[in-house]
PDB file of N, CA and C in Angstrom:
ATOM      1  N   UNK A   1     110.184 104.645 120.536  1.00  0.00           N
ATOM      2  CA  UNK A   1     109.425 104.682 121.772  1.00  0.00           C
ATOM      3  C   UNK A   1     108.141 103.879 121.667  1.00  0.00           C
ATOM      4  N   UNK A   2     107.734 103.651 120.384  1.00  0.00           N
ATOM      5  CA  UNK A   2     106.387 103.033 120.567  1.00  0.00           C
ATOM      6  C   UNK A   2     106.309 101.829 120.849  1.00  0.00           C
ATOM      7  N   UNK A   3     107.686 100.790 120.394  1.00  0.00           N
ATOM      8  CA  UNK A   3     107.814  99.536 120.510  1.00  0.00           C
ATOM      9  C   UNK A   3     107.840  99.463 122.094  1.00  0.00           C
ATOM     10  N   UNK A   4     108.193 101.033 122.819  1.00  0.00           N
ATOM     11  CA  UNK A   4     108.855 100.869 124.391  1.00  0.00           C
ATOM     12  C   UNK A   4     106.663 100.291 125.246  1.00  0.00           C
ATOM     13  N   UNK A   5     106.330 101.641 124.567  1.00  0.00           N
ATOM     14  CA  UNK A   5     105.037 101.914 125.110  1.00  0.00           C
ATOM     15  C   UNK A   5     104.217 100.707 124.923  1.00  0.00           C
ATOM     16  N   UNK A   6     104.638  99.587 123.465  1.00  0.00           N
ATOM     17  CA  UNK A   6     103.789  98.850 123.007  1.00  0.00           C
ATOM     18  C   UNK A   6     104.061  97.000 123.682  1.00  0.00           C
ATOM     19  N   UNK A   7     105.265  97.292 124.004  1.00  0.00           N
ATOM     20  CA  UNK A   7     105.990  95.544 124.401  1.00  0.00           C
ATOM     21  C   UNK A   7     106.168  94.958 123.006  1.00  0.00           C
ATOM     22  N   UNK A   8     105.969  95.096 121.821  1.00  0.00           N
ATOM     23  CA  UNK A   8     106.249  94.915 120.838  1.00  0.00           C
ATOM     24  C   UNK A   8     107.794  95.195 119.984  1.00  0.00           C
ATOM     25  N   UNK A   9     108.083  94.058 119.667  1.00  0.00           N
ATOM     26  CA  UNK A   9     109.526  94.291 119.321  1.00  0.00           C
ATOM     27  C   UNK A   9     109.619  95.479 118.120  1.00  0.00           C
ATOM     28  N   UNK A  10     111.097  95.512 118.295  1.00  0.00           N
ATOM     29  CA  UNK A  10     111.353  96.810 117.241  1.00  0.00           C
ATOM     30  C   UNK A  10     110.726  96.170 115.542  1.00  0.00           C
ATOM     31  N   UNK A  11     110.395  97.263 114.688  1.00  0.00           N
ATOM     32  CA  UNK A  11     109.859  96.388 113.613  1.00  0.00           C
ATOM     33  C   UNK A  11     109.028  95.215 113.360  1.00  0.00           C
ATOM     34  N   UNK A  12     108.305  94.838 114.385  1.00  0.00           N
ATOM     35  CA  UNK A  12     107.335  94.172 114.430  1.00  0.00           C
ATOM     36  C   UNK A  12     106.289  94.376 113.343  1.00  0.00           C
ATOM     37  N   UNK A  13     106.537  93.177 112.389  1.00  0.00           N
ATOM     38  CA  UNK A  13     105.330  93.250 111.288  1.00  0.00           C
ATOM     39  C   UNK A  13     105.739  94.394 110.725  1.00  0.00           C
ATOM     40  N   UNK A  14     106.829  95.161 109.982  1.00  0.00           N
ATOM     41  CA  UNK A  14     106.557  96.095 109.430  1.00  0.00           C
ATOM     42  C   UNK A  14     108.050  95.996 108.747  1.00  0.00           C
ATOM     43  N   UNK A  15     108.315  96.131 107.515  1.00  0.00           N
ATOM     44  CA  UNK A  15     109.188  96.429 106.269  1.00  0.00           C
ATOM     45  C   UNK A  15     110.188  97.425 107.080  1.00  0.00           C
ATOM     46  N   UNK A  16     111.570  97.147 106.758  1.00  0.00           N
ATOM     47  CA  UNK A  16     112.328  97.587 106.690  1.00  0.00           C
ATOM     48  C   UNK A  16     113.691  97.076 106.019  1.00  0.00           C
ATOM     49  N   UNK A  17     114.838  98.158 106.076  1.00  0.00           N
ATOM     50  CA  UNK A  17     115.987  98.391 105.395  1.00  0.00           C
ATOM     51  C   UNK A  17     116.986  97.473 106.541  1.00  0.00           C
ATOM     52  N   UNK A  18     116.799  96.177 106.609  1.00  0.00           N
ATOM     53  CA  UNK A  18     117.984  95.631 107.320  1.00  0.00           C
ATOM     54  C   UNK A  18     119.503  95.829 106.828  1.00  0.00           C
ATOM     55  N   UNK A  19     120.194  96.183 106.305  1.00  0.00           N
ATOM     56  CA  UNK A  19     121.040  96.699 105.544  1.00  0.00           C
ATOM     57  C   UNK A  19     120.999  97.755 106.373  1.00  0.00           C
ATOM     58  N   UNK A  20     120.632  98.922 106.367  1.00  0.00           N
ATOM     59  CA  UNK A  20     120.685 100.257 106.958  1.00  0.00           C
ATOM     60  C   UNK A  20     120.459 100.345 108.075  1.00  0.00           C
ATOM     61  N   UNK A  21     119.827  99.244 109.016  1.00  0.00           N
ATOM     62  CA  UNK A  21     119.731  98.973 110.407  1.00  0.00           C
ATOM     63  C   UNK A  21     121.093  98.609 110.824  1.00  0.00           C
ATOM     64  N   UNK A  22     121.358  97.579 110.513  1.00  0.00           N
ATOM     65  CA  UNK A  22     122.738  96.980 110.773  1.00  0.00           C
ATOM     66  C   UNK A  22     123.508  98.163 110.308  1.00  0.00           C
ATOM     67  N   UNK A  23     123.927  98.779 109.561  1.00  0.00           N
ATOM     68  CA  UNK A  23     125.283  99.859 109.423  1.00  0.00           C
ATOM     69  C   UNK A  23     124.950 100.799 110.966  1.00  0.00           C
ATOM     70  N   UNK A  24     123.692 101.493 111.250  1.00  0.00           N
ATOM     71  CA  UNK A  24     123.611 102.260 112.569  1.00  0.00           C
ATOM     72  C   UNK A  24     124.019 101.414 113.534  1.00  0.00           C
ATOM     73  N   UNK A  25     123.641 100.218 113.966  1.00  0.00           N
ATOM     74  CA  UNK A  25     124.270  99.724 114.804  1.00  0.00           C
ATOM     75  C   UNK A  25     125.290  98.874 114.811  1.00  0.00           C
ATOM     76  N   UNK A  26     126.147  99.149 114.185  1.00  0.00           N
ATOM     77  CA  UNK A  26     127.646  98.046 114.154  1.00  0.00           C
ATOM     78  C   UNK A  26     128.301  98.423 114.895  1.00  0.00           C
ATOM     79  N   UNK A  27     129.047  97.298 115.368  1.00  0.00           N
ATOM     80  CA  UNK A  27     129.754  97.673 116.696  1.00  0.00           C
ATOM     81  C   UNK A  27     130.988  97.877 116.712  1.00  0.00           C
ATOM     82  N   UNK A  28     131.434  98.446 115.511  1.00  0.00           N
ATOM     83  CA  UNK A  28     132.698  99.315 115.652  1.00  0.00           C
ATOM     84  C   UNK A  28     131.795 100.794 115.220  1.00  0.00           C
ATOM     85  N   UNK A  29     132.088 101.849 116.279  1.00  0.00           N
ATOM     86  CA  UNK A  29     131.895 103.073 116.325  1.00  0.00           C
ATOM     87  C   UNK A  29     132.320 103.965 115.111  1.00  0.00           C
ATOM     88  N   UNK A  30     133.313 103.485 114.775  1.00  0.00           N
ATOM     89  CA  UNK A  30     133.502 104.165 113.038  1.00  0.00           C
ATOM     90  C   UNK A  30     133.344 103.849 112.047  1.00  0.00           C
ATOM     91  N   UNK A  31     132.347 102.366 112.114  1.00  0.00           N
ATOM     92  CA  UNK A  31     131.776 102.183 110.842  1.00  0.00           C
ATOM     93  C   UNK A  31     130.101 103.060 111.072  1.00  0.00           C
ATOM     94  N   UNK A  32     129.824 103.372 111.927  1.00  0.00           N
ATOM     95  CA  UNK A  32     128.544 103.696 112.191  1.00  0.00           C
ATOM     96  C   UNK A  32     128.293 105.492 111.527  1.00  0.00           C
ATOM     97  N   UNK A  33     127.019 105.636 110.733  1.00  0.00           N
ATOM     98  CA  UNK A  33     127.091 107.313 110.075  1.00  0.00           C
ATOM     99  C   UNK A  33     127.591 108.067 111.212  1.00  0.00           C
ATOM    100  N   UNK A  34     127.860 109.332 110.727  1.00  0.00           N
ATOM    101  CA  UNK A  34     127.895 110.130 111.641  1.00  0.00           C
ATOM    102  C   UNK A  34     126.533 111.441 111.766  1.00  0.00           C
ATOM    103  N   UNK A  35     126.874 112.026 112.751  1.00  0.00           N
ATOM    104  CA  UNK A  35     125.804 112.404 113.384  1.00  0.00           C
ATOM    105  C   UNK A  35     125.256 113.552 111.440  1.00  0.00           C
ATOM    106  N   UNK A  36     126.015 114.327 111.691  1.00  0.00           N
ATOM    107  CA  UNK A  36     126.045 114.959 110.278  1.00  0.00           C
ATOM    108  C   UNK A  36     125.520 114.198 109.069  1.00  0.00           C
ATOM    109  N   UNK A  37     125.872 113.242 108.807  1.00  0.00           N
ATOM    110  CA  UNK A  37     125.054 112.168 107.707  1.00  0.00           C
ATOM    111  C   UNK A  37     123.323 112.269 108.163  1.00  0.00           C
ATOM    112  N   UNK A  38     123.139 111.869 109.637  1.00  0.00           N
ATOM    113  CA  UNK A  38     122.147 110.671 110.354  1.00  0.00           C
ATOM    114  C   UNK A  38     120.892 112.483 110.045  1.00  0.00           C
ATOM    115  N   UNK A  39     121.412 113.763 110.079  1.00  0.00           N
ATOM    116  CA  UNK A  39     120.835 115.115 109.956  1.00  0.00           C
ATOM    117  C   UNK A  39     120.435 115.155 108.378  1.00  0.00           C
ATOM    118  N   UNK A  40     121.411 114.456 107.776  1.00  0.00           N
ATOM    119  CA  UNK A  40     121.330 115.242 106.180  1.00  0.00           C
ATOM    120  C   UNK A  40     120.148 114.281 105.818  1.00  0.00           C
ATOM    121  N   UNK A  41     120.171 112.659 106.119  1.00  0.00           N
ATOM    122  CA  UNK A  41     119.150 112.017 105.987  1.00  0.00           C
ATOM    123  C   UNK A  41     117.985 112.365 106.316  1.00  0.00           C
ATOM    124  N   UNK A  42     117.999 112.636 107.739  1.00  0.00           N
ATOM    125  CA  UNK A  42     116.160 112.923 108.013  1.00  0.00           C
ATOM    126  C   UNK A  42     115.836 114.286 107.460  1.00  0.00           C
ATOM    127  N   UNK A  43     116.878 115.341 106.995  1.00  0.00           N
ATOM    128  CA  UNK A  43     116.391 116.185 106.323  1.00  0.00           C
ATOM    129  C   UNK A  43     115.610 115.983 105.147  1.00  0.00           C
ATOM    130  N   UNK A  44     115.800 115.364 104.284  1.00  0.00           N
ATOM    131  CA  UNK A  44     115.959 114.589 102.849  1.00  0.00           C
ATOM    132  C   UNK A  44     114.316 113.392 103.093  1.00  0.00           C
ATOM    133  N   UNK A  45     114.705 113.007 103.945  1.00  0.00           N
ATOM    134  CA  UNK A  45     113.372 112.039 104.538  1.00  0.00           C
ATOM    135  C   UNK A  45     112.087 112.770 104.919  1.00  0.00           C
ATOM    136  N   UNK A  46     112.541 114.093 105.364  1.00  0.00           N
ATOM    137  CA  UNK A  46     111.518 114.749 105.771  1.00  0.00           C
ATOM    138  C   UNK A  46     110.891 115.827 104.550  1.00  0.00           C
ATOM    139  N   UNK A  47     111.654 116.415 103.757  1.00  0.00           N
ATOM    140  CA  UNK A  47     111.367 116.543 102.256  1.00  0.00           C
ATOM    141  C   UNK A  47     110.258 115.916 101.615  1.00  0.00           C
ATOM    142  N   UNK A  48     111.243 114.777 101.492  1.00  0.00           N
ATOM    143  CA  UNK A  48     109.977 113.414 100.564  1.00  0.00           C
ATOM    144  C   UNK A  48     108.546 113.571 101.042  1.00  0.00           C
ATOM    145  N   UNK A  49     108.430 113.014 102.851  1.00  0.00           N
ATOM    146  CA  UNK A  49     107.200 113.059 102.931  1.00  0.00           C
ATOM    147  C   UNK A  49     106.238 114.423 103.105  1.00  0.00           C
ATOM    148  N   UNK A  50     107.020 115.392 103.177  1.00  0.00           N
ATOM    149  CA  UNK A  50     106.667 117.024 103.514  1.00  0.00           C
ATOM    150  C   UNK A  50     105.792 117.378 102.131  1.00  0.00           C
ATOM    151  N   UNK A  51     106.954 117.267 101.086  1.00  0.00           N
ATOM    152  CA  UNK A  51     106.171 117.596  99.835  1.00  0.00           C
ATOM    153  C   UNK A  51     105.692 116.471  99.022  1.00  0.00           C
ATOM    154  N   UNK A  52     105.930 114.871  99.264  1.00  0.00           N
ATOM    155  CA  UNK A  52     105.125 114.099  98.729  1.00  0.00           C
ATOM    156  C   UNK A  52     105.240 113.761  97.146  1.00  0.00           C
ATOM    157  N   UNK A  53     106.604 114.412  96.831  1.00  0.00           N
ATOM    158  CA  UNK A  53     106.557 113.933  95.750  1.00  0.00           C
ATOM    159  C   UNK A  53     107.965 113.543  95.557  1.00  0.00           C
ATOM    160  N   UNK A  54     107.964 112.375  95.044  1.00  0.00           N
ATOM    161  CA  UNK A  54     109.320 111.449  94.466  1.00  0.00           C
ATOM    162  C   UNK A  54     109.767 111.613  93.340  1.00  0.00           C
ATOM    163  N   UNK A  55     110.962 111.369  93.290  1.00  0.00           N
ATOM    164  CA  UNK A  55     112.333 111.076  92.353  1.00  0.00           C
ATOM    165  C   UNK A  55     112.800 109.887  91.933  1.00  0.00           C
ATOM    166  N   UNK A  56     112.577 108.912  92.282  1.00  0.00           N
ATOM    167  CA  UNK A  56     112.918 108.071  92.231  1.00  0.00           C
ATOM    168  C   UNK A  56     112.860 106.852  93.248  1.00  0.00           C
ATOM    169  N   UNK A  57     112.722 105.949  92.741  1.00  0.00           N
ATOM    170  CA  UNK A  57     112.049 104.274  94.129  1.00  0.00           C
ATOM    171  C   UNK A  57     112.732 104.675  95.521  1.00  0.00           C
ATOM    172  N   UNK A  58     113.578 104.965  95.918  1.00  0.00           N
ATOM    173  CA  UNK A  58     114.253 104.888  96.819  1.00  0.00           C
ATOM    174  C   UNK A  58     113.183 106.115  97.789  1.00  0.00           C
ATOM    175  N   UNK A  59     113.066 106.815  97.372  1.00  0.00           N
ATOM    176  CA  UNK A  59     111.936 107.842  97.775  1.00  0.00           C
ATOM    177  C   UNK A  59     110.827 107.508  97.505  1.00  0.00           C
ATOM    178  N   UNK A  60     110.287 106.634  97.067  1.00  0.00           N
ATOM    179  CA  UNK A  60     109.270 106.419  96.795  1.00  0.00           C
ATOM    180  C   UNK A  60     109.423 105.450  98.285  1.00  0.00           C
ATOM    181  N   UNK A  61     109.884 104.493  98.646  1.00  0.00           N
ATOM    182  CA  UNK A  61     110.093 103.803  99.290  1.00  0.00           C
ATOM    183  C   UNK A  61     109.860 104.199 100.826  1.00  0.00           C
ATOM    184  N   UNK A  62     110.898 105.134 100.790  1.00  0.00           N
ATOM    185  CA  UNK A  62     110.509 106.472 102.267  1.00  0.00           C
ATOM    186  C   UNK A  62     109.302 106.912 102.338  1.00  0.00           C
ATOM    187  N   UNK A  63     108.370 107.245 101.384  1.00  0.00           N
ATOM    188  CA  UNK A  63     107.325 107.897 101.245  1.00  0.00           C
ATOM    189  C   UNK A  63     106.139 107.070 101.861  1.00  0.00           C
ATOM    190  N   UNK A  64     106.323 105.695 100.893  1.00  0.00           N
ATOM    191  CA  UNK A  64     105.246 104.813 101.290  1.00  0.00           C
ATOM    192  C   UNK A  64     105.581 104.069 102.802  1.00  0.00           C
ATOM    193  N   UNK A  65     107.365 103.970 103.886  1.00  0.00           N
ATOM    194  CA  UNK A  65     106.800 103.903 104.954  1.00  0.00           C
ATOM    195  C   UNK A  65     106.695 104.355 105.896  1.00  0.00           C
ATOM    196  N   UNK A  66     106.919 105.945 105.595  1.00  0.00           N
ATOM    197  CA  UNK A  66     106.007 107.036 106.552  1.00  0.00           C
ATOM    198  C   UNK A  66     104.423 107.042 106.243  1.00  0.00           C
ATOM    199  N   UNK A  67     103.788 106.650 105.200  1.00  0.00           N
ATOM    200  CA  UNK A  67     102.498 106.429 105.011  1.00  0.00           C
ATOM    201  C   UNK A  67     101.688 105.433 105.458  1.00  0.00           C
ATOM    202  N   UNK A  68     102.842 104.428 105.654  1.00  0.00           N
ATOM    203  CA  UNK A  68     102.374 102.845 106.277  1.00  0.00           C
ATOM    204  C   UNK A  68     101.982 103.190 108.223  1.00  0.00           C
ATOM    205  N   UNK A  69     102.893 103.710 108.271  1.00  0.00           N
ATOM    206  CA  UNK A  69     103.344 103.850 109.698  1.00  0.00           C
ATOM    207  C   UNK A  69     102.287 105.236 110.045  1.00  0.00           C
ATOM    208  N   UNK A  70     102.128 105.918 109.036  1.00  0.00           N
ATOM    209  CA  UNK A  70     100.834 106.957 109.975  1.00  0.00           C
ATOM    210  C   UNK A  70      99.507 106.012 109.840  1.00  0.00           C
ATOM    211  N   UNK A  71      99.534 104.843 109.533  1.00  0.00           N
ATOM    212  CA  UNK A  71      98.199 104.479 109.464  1.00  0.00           C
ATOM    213  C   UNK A  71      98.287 103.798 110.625  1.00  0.00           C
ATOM    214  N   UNK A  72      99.321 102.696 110.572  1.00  0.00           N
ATOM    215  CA  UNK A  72      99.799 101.796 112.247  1.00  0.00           C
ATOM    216  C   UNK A  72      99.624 102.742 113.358  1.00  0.00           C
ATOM    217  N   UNK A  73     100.491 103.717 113.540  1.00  0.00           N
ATOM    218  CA  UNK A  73     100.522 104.308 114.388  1.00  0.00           C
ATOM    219  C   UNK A  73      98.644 105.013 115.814  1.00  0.00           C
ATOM    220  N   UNK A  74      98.027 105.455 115.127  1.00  0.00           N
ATOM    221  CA  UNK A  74      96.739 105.441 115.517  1.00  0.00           C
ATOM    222  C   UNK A  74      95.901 103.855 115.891  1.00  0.00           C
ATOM    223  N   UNK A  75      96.327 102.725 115.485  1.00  0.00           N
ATOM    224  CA  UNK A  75      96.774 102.021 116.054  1.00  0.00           C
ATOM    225  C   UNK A  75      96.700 100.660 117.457  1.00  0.00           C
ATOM    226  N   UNK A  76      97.975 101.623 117.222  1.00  0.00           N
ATOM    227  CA  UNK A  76      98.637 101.091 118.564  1.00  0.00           C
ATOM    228  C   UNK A  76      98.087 101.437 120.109  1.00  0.00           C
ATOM    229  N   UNK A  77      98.612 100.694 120.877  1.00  0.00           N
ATOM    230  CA  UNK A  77      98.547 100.926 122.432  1.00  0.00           C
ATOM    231  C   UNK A  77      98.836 101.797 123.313  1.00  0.00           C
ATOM    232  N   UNK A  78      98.320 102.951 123.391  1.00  0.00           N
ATOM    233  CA  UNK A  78      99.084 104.132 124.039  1.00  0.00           C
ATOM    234  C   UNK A  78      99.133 103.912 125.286  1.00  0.00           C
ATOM    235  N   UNK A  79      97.967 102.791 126.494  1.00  0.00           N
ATOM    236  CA  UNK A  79      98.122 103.292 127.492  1.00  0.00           C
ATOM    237  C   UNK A  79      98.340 102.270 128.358  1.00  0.00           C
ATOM    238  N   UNK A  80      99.181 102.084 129.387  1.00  0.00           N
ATOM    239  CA  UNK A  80      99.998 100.891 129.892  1.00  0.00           C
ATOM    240  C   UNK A  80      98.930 100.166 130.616  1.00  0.00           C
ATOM    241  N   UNK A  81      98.875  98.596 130.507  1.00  0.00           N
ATOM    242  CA  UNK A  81      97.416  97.783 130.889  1.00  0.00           C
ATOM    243  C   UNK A  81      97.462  97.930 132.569  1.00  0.00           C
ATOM    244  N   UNK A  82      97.021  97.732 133.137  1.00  0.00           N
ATOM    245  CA  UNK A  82      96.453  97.970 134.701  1.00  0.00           C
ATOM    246  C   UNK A  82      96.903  96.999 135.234  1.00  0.00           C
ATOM    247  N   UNK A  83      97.855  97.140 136.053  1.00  0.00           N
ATOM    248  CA  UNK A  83      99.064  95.772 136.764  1.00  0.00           C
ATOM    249  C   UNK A  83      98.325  95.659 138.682  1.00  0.00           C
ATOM    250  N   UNK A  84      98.870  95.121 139.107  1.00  0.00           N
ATOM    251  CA  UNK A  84      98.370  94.704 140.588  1.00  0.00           C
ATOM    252  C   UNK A  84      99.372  95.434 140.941  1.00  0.00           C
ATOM    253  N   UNK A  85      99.793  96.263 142.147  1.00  0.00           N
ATOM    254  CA  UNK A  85     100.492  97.213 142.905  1.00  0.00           C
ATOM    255  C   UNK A  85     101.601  95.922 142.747  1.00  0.00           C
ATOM    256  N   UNK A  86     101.356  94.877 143.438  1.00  0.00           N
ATOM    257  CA  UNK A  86     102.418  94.164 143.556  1.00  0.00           C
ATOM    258  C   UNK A  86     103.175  93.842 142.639  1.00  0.00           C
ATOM    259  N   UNK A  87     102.860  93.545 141.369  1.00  0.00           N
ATOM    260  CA  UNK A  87     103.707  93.109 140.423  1.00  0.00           C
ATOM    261  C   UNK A  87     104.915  94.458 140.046  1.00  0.00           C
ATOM    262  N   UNK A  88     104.221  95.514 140.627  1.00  0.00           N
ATOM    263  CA  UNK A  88     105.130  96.719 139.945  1.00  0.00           C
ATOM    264  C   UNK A  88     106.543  97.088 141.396  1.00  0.00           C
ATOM    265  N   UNK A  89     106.542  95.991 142.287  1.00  0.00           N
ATOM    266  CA  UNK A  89     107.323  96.559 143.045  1.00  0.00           C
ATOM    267  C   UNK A  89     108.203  95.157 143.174  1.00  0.00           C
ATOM    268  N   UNK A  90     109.420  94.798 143.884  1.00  0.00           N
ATOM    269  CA  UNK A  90     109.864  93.759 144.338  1.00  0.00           C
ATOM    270  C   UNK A  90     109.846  93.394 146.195  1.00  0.00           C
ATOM    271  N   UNK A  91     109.363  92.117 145.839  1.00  0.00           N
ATOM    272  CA  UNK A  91     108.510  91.660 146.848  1.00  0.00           C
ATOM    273  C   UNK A  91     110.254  91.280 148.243  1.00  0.00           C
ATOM    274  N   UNK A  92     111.070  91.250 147.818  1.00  0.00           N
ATOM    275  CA  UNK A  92     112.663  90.492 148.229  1.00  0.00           C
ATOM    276  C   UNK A  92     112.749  92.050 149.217  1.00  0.00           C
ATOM    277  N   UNK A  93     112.884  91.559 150.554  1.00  0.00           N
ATOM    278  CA  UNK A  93     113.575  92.303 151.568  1.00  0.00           C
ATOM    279  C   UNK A  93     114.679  91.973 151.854  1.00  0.00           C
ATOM    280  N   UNK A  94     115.521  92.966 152.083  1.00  0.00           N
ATOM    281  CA  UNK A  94     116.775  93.042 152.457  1.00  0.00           C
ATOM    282  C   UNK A  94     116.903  93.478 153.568  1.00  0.00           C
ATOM    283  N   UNK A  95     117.507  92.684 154.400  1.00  0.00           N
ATOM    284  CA  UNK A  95     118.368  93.579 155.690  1.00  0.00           C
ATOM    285  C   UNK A  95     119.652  92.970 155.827  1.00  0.00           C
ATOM    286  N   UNK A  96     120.497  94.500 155.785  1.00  0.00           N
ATOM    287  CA  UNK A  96     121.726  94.851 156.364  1.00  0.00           C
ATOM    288  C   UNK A  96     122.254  95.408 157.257  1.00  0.00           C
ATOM    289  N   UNK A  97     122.992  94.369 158.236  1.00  0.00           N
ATOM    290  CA  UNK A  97     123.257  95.554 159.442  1.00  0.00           C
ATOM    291  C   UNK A  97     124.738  95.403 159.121  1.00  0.00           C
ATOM    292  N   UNK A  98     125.007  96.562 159.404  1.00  0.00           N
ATOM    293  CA  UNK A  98     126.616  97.362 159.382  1.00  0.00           C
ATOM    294  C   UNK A  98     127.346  96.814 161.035  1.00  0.00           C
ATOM    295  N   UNK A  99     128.674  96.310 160.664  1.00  0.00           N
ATOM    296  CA  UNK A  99     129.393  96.045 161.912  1.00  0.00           C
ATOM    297  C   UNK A  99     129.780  96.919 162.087  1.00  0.00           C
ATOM    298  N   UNK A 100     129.715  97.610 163.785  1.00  0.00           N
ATOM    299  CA  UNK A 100     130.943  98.005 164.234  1.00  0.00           C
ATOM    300  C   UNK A 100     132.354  98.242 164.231  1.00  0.00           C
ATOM    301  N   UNK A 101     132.691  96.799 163.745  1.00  0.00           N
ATOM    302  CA  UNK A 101     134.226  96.602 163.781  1.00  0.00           C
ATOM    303  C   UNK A 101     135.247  97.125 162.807  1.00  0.00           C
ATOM    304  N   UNK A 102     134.144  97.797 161.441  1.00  0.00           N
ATOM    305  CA  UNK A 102     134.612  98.780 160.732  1.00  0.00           C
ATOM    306  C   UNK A 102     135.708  99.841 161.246  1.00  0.00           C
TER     307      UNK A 102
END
């Protein structure tokens, strides 16, 4: 959501697991985790940074970019810039009149 709030692309300037991006979104539906995996992970993810202490790089890895990202996060752009009424509507009128002969 923040990339939504920010206009900033996904991962913008910031480290990630392209490898593990690409497997969630591949576009065959059964190569993609399942929901049960996508749970056991953020359980496990949420561990690491909960209690802060690692096992090994791979957690160490998780650790440092939930740490990266609470610093980004404060941040960022929370509040949408101030547009002209007009730009937020479409200016294109339509008229349709319905025949009769229906």
């Amino acid at each position: 959501m923040a990339e939504i709030s920010t206009g900033k692309p996904p991962h913008y300037d910031i480290e990630y697991d392209e490898e593990l991006t690409n497997q969630y979104m591949d576009i065959n539906p059964s190569n993609r985790p399942t929901a049960s995996f996508i749970c056991y992970e953020l359980s496990r993810w949420h561990e690491v940074v909960d209690n802060g202490a690692v096992k090994d790089r791979y957690q160490l890895a998780i650790l440092r970019t939930f740490q990266s990202a609470n610093e980004i996060i404060p941040t960022l752009l929370t509040e949408l810039p101030i547009c002209p009424k007009d730009k937020l509507t479409n200016s294109t009128i339509c008229n349709f009149s319905i025949s009769d002969d229906l």
